[in-house]
N, C-alpha and C. Protein backbone atom coordinates (compact mmCIF):
# COMPACT_ATOMS: atom_id res chain seq x y z
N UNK A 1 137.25 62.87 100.75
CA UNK A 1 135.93 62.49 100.28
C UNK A 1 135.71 60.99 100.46
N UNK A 2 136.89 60.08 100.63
CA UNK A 2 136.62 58.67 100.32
C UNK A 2 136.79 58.26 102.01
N UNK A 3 137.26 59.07 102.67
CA UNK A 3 136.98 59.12 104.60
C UNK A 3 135.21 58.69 104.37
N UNK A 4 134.69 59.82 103.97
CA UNK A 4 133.00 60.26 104.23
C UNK A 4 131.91 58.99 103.85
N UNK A 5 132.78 58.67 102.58
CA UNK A 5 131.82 57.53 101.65
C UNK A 5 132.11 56.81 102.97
N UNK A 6 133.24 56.08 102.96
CA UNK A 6 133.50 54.94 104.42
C UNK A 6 132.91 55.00 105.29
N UNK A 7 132.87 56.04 106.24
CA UNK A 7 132.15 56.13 107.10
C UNK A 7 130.56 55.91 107.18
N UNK A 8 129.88 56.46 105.98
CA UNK A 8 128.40 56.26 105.86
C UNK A 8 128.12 55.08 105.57
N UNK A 9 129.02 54.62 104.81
CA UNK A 9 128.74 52.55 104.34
C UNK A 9 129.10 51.57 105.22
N UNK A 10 129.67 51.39 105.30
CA UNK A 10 130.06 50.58 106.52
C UNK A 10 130.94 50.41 108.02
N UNK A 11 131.67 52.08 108.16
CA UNK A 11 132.58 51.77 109.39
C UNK A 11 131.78 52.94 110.73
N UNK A 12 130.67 53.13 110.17
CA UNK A 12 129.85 54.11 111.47
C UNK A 12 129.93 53.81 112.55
N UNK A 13 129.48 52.39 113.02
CA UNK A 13 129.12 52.33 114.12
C UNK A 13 130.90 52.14 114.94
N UNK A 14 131.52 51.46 114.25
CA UNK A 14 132.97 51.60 114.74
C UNK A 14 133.50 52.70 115.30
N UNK A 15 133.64 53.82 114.36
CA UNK A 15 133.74 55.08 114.61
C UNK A 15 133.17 55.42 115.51
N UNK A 16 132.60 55.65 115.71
CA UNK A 16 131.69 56.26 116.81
C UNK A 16 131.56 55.75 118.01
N UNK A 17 131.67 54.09 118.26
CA UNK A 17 132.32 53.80 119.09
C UNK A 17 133.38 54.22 119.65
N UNK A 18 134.64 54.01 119.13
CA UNK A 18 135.69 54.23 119.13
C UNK A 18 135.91 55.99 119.89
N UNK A 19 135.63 56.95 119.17
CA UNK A 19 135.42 58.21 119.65
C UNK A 19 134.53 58.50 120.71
N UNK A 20 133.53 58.29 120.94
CA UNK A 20 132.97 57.94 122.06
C UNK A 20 133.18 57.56 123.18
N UNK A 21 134.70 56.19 123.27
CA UNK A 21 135.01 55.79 124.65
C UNK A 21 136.02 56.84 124.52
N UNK A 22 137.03 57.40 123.68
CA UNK A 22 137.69 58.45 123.61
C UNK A 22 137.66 59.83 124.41
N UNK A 23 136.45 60.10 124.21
CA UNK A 23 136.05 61.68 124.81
C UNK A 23 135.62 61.74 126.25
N UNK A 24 134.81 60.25 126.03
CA UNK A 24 134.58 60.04 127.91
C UNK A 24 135.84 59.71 128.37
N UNK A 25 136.94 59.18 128.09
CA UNK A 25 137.90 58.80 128.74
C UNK A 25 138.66 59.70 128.70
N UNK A 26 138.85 60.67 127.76
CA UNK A 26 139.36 62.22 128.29
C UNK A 26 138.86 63.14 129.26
N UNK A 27 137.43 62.69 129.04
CA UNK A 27 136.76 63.71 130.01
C UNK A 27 137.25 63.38 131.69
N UNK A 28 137.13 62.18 131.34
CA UNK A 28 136.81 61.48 133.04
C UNK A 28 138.52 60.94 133.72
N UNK A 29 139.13 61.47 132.78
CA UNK A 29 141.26 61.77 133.13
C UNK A 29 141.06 63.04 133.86
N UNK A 30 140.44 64.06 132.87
CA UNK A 30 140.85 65.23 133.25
C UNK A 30 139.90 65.94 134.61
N UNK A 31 138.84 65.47 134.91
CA UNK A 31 137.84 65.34 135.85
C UNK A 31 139.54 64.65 137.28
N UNK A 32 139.74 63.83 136.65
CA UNK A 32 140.25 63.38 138.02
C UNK A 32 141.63 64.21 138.35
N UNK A 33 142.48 64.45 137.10
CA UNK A 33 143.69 65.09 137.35
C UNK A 33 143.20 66.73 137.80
N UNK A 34 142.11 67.10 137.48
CA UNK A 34 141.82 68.63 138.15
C UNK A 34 140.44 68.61 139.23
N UNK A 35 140.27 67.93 140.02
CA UNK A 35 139.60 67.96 140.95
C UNK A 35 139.49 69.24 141.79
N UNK A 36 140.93 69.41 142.12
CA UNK A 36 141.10 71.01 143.01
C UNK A 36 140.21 72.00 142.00
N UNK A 37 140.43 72.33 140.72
CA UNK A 37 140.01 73.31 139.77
C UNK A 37 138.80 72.93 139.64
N UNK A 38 138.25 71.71 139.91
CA UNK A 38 136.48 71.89 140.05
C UNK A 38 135.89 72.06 140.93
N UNK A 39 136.17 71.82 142.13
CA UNK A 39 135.60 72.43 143.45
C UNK A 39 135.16 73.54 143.03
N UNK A 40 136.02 74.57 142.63
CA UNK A 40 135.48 76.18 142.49
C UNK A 40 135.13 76.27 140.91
N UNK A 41 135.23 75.64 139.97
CA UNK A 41 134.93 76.15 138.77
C UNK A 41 133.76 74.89 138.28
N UNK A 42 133.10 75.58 137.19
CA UNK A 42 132.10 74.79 136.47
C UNK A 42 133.19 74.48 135.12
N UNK A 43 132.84 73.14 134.89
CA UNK A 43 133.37 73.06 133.38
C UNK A 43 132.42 72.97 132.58
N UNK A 44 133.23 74.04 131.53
CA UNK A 44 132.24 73.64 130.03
C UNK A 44 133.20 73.24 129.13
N UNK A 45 132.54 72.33 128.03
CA UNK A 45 133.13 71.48 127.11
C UNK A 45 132.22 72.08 125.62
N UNK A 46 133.64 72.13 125.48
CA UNK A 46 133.56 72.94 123.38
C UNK A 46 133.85 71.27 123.22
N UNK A 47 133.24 71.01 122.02
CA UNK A 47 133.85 69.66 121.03
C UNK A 47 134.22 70.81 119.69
N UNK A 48 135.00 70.37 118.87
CA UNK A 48 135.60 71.08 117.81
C UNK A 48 135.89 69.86 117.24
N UNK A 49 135.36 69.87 115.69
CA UNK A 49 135.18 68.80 114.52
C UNK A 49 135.99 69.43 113.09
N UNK A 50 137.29 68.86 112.49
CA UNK A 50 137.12 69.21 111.36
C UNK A 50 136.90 67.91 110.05
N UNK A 51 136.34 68.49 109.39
CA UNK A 51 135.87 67.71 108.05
C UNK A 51 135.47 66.34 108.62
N UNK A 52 135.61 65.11 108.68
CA UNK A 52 134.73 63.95 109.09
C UNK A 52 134.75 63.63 110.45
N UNK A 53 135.63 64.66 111.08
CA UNK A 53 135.67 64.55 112.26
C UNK A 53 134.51 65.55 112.68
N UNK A 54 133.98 65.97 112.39
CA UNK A 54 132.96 67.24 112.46
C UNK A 54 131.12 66.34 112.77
N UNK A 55 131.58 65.57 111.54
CA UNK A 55 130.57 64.25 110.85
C UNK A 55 129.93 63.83 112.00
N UNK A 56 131.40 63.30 112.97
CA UNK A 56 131.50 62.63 113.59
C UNK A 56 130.77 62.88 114.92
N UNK A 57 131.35 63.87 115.50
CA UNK A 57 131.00 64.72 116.32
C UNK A 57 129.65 64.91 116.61
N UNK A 58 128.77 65.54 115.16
CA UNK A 58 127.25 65.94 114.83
C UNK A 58 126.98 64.21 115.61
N UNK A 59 127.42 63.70 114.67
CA UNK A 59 126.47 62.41 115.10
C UNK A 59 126.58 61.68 116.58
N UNK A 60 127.37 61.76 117.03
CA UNK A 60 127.55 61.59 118.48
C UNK A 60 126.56 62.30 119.25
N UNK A 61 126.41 63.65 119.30
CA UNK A 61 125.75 64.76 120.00
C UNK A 61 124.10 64.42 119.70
N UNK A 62 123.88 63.51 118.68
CA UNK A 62 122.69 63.16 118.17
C UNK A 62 122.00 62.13 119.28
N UNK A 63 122.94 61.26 119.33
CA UNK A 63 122.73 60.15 120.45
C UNK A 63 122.62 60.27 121.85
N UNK A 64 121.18 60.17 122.32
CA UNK A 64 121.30 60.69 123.82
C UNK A 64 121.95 59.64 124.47
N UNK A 65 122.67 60.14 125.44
CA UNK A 65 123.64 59.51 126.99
C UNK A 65 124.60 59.05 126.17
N UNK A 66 125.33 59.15 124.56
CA UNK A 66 126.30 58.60 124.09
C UNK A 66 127.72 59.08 124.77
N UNK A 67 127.91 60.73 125.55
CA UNK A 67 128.79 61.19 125.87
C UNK A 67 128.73 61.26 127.66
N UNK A 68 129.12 61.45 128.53
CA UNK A 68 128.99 61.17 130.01
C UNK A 68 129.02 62.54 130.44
N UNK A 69 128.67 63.59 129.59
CA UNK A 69 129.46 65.02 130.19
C UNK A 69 128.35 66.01 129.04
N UNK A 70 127.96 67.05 129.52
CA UNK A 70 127.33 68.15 128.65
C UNK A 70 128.25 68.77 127.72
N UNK A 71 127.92 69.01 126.98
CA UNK A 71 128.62 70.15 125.78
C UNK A 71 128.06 71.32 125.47
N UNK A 72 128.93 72.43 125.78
CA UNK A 72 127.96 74.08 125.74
C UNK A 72 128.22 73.78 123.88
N UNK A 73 128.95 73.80 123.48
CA UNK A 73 129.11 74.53 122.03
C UNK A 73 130.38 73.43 120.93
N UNK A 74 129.84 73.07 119.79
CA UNK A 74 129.87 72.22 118.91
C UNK A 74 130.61 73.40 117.91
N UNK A 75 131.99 73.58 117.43
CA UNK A 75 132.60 74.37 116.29
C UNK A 75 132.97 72.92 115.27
N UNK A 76 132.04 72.93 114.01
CA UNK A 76 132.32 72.57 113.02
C UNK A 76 133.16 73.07 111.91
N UNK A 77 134.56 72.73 111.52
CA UNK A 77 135.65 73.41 110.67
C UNK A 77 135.59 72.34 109.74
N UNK A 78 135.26 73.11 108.01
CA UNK A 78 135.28 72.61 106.86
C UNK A 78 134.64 71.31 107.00
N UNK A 79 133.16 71.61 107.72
CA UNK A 79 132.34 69.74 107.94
C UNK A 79 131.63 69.96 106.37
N UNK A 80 131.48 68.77 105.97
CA UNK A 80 130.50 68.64 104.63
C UNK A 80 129.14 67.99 105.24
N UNK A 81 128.70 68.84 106.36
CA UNK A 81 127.88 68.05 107.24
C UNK A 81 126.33 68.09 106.22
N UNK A 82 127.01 69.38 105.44
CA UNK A 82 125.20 69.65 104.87
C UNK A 82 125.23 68.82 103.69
N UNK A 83 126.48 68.48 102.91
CA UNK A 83 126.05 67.19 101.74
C UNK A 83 125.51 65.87 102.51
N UNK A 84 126.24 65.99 103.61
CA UNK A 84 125.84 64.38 104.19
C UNK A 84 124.46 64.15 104.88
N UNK A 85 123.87 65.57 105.12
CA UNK A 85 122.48 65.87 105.57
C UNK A 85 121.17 65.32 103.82
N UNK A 86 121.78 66.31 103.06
CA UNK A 86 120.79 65.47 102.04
C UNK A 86 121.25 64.89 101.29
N UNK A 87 122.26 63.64 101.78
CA UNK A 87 122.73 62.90 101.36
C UNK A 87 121.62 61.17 101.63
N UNK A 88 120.76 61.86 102.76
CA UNK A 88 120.47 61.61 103.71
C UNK A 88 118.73 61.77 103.61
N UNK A 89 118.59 62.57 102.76
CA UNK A 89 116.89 63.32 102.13
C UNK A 89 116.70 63.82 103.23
N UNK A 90 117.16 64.48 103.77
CA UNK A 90 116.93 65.50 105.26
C UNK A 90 116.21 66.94 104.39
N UNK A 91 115.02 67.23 105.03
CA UNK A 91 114.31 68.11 104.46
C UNK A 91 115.07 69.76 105.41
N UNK A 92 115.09 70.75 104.34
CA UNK A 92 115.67 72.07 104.77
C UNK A 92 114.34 72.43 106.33
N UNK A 93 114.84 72.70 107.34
CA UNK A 93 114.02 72.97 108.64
C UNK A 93 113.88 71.57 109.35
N UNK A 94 114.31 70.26 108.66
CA UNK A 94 113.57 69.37 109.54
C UNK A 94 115.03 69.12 110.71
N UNK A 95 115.49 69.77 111.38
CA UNK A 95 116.37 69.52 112.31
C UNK A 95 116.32 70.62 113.31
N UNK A 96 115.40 70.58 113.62
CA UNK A 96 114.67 71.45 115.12
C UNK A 96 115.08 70.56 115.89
N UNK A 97 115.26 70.88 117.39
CA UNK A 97 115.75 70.14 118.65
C UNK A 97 116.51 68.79 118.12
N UNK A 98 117.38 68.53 117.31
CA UNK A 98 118.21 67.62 116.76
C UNK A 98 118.73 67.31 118.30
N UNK A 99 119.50 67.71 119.08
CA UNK A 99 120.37 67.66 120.24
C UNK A 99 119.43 67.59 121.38
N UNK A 100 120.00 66.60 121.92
CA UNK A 100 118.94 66.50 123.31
C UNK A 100 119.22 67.41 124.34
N UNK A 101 118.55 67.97 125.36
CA UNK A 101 118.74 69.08 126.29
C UNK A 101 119.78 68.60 127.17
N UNK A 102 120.81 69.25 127.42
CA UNK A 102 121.58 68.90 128.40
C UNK A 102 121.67 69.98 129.94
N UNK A 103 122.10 69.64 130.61
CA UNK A 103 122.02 69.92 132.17
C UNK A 103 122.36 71.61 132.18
N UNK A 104 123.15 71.72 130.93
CA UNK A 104 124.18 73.12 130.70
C UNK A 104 123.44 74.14 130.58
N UNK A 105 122.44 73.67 129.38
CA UNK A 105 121.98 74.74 128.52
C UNK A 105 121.86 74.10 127.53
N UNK A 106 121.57 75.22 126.61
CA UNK A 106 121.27 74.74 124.82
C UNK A 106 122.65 74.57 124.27
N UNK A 107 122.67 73.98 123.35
CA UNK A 107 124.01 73.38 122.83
C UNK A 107 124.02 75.00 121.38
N UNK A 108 125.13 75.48 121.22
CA UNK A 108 125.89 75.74 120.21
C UNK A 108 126.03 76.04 119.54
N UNK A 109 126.41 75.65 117.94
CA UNK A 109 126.72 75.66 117.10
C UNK A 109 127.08 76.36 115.65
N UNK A 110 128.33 75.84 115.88
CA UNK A 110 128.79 77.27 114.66
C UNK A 110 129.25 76.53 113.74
N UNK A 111 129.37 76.37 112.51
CA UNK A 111 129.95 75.93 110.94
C UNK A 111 131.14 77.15 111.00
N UNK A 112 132.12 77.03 110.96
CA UNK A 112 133.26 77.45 110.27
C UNK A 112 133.79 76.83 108.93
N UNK A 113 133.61 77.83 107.60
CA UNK A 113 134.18 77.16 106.73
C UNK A 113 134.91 77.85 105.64
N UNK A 114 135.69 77.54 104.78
CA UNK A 114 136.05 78.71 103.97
C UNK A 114 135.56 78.60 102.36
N UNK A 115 135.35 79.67 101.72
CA UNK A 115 134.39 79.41 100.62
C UNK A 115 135.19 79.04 99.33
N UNK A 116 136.65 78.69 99.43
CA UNK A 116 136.91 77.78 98.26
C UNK A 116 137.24 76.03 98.72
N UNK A 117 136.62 75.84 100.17
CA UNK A 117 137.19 74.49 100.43
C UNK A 117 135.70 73.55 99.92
N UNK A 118 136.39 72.87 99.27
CA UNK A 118 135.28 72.49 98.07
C UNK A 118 134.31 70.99 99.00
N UNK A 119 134.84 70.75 100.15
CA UNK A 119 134.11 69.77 100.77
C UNK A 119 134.08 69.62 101.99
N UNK A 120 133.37 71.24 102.43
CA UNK A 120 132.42 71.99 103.46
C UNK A 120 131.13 72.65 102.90
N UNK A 121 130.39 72.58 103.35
CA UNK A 121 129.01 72.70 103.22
C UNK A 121 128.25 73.26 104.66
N UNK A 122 127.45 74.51 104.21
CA UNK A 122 126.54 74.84 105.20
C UNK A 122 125.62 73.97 105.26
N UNK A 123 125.02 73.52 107.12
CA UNK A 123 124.47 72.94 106.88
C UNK A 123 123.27 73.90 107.72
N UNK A 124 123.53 74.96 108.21
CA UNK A 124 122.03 76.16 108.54
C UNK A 124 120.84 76.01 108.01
N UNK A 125 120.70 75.96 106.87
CA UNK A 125 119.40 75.60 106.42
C UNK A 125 118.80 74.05 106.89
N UNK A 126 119.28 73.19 107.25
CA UNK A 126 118.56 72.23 107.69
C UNK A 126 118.32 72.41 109.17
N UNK A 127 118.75 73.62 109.49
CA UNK A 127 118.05 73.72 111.11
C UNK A 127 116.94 74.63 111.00
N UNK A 128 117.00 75.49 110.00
CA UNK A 128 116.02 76.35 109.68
C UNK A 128 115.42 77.29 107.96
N UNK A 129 114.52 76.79 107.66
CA UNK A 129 114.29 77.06 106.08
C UNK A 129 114.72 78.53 105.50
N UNK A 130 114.78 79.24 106.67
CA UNK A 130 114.89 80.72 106.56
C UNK A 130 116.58 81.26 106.19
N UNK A 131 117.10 80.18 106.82
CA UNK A 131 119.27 80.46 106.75
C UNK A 131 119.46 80.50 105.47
N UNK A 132 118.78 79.63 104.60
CA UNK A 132 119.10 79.21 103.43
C UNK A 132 119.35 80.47 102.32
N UNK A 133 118.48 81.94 102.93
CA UNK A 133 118.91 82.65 102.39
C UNK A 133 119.50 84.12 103.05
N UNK A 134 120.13 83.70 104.15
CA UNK A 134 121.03 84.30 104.62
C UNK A 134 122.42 83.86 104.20
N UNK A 135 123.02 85.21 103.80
CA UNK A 135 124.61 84.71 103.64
C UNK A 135 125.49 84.46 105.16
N UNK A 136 127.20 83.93 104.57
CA UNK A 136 127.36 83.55 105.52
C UNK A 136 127.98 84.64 105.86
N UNK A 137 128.82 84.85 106.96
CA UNK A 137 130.09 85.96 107.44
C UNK A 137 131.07 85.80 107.03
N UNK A 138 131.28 86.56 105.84
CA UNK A 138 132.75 86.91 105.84
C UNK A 138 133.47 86.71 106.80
């Protein structure tokens, strides 16, 4: 919990920096060490976030041209993305087209969480007013 506070007060833009030259510089290793395997194949890129790394992630994907590479699909594990959403006064529905269009397709996204981990939070309802009363999946 004291990761989350940090991050929102003062070490954001660090972070995110930091992860940012990270993922492009993974991306753009593995681009070069498998060249043969892209000739014939398309790559798609999962990002997978848990708990402030999740945070992290959301907010990256927020920022257009922050990443050098498309992302089909965003798995959030135990994110407290939805306290930090109206943490934030983010109104339930106001996060329509949050993610900018990428070359791929539509981006994603799944919340994985388990219902006694006390600091994960759905954050479905802020993409749409209607989730809020859908349960989740067992």
């Amino acid at each position: 919990c004291i990761d989350i506070m940090l991050y929102l007060s003062t070490h954001t833009a660090k972070l995110l920096e930091a992860v940012q030259k990270g993922l492009n510089l993974a991306y753009l290793e593995y681009c070069i060490e498998n060249q043969a395997v892209l000739q014939t194949r398309q790559l798609h890129v999962v990002l997978y976030g848990h708990s402030l790394g999740a945070v992290v992630c959301y907010d990256l994907l927020c920022q257009p041209a922050a990443l050098h590479f498309s992302v089909q699909a965003f798995y959030a594990l135990g994110c407290p993305l939805g306290m930090v959403l109206a943490g934030k006064d983010v109104k339930l529905g106001q996060l329509p087209n949050v993610f900018p269009p990428n070359a791929a397709g539509a981006l994603h996204m799944f919340n994985i969480l388990h219902p006694g981990d006390t600091l994960a939070f759905r954050f479905e309802p802020f993409l749409h007013p209607a989730l809020e009363h859908v349960s989740p999946i067992p």
